[in-house]
C-alpha atoms as a PDB file:
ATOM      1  CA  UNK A   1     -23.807  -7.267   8.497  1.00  0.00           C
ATOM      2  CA  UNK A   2     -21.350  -5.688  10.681  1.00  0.00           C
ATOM      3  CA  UNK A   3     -19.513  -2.305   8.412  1.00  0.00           C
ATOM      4  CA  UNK A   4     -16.105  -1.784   9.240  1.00  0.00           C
ATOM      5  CA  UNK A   5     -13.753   1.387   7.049  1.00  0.00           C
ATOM      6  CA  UNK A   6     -10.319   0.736   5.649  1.00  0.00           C
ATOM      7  CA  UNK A   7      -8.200   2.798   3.898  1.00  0.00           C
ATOM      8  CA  UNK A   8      -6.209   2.330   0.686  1.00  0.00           C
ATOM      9  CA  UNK A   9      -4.529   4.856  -1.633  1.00  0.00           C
ATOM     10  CA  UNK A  10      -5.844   6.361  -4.688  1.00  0.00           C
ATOM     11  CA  UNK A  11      -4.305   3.520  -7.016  1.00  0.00           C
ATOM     12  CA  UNK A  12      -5.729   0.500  -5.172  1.00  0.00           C
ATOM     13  CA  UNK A  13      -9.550   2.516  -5.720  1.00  0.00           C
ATOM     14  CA  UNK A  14      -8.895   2.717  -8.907  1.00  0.00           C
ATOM     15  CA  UNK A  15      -8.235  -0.516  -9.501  1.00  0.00           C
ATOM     16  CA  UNK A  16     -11.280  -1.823  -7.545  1.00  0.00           C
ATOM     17  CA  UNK A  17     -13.125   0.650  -9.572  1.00  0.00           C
ATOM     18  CA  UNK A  18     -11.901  -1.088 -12.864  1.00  0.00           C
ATOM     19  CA  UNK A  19     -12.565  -4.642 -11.506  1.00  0.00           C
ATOM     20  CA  UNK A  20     -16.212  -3.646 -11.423  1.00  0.00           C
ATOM     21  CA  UNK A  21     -18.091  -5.869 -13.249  1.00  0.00           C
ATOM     22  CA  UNK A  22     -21.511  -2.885 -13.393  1.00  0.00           C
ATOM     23  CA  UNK A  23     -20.992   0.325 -12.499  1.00  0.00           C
ATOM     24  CA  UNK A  24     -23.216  -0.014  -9.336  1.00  0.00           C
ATOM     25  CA  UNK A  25     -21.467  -3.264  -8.186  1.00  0.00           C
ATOM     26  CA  UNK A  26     -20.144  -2.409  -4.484  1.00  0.00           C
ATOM     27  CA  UNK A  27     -16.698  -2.379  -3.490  1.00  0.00           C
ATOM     28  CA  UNK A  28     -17.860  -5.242  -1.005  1.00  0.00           C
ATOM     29  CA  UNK A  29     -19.025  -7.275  -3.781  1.00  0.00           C
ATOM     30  CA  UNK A  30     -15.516  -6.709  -5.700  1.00  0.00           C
ATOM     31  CA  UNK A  31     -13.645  -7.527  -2.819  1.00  0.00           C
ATOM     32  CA  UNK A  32     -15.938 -10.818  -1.703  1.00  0.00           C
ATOM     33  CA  UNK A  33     -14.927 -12.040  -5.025  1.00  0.00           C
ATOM     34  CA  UNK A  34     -10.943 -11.413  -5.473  1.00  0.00           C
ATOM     35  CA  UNK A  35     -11.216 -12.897  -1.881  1.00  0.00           C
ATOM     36  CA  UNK A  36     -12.939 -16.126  -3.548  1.00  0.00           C
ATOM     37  CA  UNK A  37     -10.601 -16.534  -6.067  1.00  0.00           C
ATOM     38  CA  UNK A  38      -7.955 -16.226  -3.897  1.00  0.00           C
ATOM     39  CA  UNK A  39      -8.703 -19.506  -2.648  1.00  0.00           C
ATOM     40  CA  UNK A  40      -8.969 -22.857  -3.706  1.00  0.00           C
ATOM     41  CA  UNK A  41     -11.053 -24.837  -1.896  1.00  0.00           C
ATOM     42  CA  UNK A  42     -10.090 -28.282  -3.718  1.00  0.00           C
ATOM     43  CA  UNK A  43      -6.060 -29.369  -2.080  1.00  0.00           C
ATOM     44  CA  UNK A  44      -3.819 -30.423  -4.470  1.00  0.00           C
ATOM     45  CA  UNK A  45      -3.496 -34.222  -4.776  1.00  0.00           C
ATOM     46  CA  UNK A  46      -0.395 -35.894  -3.989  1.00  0.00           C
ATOM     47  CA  UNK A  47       0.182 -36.874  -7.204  1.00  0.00           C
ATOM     48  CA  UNK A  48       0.530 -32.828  -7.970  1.00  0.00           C
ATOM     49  CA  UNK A  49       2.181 -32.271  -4.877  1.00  0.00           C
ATOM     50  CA  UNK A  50       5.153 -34.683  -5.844  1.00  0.00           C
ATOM     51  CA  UNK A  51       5.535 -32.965  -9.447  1.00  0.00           C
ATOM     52  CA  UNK A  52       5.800 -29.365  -7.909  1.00  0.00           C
ATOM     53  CA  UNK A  53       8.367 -30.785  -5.440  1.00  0.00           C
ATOM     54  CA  UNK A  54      10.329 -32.164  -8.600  1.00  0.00           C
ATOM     55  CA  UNK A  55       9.596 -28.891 -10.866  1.00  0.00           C
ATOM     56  CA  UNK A  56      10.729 -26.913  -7.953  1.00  0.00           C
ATOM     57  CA  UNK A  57      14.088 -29.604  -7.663  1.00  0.00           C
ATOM     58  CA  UNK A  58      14.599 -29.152 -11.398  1.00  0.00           C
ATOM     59  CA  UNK A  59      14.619 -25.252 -11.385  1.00  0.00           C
ATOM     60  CA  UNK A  60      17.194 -25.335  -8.307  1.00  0.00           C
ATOM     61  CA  UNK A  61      19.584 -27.962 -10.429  1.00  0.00           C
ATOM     62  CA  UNK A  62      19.353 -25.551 -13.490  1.00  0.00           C
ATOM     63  CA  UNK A  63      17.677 -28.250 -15.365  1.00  0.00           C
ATOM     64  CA  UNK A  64      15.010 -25.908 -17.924  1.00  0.00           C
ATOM     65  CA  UNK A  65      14.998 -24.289 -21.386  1.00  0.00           C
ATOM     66  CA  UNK A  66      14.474 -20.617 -21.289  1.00  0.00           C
ATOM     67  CA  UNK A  67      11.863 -19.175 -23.651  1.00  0.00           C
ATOM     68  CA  UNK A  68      14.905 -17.987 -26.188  1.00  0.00           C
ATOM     69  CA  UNK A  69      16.244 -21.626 -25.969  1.00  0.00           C
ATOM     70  CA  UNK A  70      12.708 -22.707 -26.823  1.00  0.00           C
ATOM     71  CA  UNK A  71      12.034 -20.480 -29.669  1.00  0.00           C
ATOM     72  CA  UNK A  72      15.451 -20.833 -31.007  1.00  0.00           C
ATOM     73  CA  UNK A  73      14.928 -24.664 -31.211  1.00  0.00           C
ATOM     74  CA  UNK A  74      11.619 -24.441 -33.044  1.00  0.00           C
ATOM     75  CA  UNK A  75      13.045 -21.512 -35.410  1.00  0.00           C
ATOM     76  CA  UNK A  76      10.393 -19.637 -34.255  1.00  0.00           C
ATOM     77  CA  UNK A  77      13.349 -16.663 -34.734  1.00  0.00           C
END
């Protein structure tokens, strides 16, 4: 395995350092698997494709309750 160094600030380390799942688990292992769930191996199907394309239609044309609107309807207020 070929070991390369990067650098990242103090903030970034700490967070790797939290996303630890065992104390000893190495910052490769972290990485390897925020780099796996990064990516999703299975496309979307067209079917999904075409109702993103319409969500994305309907948020342009204003057409969507806000979460007030929402909880105002259902008197959850």
């Amino acid at each position: 395995m070929a070991t390369t160094t990067i650098k990242v600030d103090s903030e970034v380390k700490n967070n790797l350092d939290n996303l630890k799942l065992f104390p000893r688990e190495s910052y490769n292992e972290v990485l390897s698997r925020l780099v796996g769930m990064a990516y999703d191996e299975e496309p979307l199907s067209e079917d999904t494709l075409k109702r993103v394309e319409e969500a994305l239609h309907d948020l342009k044309e204003g057409n969507y309750y806000t979460q007030e609107e929402i909880e105002a309807e259902l008197e959850l207020r």
